[in-house]
C-alpha atoms as a PDB file:
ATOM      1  CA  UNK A   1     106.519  13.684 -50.600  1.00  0.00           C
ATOM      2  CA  UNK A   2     104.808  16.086 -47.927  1.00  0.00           C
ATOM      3  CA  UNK A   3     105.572  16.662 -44.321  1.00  0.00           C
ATOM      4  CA  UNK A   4     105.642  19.524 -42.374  1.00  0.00           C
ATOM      5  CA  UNK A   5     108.220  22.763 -42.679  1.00  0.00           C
ATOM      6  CA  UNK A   6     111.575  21.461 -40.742  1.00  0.00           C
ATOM      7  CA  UNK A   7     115.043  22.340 -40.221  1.00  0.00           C
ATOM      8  CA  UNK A   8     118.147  21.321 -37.671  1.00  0.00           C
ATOM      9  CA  UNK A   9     118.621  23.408 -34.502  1.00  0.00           C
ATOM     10  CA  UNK A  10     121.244  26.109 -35.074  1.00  0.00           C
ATOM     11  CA  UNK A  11     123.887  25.860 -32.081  1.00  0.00           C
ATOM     12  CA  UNK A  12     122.135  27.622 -29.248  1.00  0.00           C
ATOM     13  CA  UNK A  13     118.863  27.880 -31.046  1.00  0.00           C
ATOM     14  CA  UNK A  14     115.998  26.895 -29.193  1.00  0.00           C
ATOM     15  CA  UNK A  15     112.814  25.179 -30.382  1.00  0.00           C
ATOM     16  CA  UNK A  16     111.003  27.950 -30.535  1.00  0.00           C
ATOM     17  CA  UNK A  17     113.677  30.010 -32.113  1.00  0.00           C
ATOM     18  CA  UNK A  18     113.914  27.026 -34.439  1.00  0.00           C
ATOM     19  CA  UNK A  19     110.344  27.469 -35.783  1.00  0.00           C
ATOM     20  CA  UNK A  20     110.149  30.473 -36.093  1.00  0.00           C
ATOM     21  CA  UNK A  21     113.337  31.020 -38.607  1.00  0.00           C
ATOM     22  CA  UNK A  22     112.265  27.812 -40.499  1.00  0.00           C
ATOM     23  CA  UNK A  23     108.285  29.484 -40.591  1.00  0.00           C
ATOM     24  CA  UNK A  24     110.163  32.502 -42.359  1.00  0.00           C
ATOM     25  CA  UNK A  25     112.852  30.863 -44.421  1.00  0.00           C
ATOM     26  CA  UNK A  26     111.058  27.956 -45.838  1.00  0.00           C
ATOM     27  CA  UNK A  27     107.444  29.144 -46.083  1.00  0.00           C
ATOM     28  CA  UNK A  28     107.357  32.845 -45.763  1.00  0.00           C
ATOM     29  CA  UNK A  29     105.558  33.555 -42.851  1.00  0.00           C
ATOM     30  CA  UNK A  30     106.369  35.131 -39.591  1.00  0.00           C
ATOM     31  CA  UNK A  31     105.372  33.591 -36.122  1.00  0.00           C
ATOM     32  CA  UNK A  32     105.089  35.303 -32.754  1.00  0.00           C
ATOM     33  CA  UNK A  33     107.441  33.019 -30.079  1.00  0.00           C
ATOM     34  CA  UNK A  34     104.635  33.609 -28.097  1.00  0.00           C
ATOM     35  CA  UNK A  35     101.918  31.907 -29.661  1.00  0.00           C
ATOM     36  CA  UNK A  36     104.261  28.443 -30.437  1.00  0.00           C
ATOM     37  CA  UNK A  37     103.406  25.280 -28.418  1.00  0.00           C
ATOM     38  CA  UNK A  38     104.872  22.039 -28.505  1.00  0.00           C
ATOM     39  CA  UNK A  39     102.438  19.052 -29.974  1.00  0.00           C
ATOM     40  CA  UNK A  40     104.093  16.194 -30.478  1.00  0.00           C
ATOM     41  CA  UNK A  41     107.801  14.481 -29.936  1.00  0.00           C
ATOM     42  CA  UNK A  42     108.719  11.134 -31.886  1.00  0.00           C
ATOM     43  CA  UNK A  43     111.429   9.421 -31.330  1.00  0.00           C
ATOM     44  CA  UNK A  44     112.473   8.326 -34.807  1.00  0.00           C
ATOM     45  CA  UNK A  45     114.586   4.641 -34.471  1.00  0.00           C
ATOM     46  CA  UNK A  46     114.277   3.697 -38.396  1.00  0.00           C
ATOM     47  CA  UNK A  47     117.715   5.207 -38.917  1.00  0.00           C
ATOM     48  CA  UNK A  48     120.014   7.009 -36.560  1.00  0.00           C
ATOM     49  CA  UNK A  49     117.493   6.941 -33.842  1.00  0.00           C
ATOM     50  CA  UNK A  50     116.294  11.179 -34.130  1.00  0.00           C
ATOM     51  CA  UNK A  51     114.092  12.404 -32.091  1.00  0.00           C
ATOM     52  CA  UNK A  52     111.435  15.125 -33.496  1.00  0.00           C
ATOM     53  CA  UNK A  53     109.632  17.852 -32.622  1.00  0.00           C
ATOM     54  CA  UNK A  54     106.322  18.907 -33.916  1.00  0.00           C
ATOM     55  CA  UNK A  55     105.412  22.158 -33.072  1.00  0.00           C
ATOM     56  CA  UNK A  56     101.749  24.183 -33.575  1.00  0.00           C
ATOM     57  CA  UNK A  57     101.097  27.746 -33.968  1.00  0.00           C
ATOM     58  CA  UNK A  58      98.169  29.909 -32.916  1.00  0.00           C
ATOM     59  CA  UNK A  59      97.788  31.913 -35.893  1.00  0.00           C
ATOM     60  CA  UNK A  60     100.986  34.098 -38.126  1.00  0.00           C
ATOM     61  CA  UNK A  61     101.838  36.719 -40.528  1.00  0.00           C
ATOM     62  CA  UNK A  62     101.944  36.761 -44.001  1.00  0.00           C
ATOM     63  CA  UNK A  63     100.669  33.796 -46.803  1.00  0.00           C
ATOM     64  CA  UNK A  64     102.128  31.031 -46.873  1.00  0.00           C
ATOM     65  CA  UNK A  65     103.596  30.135 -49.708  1.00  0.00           C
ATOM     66  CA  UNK A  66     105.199  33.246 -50.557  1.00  0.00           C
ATOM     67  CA  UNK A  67     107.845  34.524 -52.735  1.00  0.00           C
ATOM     68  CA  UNK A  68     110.648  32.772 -50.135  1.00  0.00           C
ATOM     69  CA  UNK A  69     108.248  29.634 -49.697  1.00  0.00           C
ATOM     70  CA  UNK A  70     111.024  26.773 -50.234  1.00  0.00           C
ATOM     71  CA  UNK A  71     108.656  23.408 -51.303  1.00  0.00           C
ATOM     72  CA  UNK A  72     107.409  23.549 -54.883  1.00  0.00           C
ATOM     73  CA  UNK A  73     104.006  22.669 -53.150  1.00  0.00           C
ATOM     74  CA  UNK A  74     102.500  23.907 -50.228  1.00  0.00           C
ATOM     75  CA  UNK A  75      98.766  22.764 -48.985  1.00  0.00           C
ATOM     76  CA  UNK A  76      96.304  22.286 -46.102  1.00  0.00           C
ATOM     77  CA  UNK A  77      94.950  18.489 -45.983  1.00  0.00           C
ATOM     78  CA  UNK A  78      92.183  17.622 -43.516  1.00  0.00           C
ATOM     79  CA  UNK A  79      93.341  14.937 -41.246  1.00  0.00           C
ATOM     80  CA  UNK A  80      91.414  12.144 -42.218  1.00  0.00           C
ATOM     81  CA  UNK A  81      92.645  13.074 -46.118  1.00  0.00           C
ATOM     82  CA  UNK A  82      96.110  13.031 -45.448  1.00  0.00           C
ATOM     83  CA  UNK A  83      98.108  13.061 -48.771  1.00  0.00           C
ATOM     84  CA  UNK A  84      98.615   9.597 -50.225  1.00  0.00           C
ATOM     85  CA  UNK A  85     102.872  10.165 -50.876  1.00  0.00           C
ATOM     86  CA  UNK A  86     102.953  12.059 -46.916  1.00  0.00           C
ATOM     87  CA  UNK A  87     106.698  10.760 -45.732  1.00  0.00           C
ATOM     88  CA  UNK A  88     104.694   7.945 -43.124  1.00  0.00           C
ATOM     89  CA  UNK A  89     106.705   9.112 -40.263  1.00  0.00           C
ATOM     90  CA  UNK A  90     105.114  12.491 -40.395  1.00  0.00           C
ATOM     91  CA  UNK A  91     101.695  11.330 -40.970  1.00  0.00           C
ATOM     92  CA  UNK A  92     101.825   8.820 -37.910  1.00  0.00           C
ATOM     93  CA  UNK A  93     102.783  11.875 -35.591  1.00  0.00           C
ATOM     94  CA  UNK A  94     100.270  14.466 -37.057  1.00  0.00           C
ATOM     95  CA  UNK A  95      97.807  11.629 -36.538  1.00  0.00           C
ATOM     96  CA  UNK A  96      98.978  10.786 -32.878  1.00  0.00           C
ATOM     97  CA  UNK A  97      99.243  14.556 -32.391  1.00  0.00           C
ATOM     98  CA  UNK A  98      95.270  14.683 -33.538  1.00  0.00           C
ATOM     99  CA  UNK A  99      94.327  11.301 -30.856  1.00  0.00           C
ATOM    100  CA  UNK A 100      95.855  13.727 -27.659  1.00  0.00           C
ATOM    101  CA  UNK A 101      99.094  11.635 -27.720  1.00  0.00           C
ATOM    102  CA  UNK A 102     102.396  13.709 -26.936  1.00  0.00           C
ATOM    103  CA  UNK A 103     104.874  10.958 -27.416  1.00  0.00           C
ATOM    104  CA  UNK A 104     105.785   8.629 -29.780  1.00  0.00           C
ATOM    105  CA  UNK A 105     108.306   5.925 -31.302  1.00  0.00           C
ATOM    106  CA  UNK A 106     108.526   5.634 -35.124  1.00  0.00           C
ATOM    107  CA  UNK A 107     108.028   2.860 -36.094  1.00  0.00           C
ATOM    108  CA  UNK A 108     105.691   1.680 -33.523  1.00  0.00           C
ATOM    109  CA  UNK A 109     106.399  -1.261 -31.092  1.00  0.00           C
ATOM    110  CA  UNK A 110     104.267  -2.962 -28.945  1.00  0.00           C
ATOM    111  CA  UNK A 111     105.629  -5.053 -26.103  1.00  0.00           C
END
């Protein structure tokens, strides 16, 4: 199932830090600190309540997908052709991400 690059915070590690040794590690490319934003935070409460952070970059280093890339397949989808076996969580906050919203709970409630 596809979702975006991720990884747990290292002790002391900071978001940004975060990113940029998962960017390397998992999918072989090398971001500048400097050019990583925060998009999107979902506050996952189908299991042990997680919260997530989706992060953007402004451009990188390298191909991704190269010889250190960890995921046996690695592709661009358009947003309205999101992958049909996406892991939902991740496709509801790319998609809220795309609408301009910053926050969100997954799964949704209304109330």
């Amino acid at each position: 199932a596809y979702e975006p690059p991720s990884g747990r915070l290292a002790e002391r590690e900071t978001l940004v830090e975060a990113a940029v040794r998962v960017a390397d590690a998992q999918v072989g490319i090398f971001l500048d600190p400097g050019r990583v934003a925060l998009a999107h935070v979902m506050h996952d409460v189908s299991g042990a309540g997680r919260i997530a952070f989706f992060l953007t970059a402004d451009g990188w280093d390298g191909e991704p997908g190269g010889p250190v890339a960890s995921y046996s397949d690695l592709a661009w989808y358009d947003l309205d052709d999101l992958p049909a076996n996406m892991i939902d969580r991740a496709r509801v906050a790319v998609r809220n991400y795309a609408a301009g919203v910053g926050f969100s709970t997954y799964p949704s409630f209304t109330g």
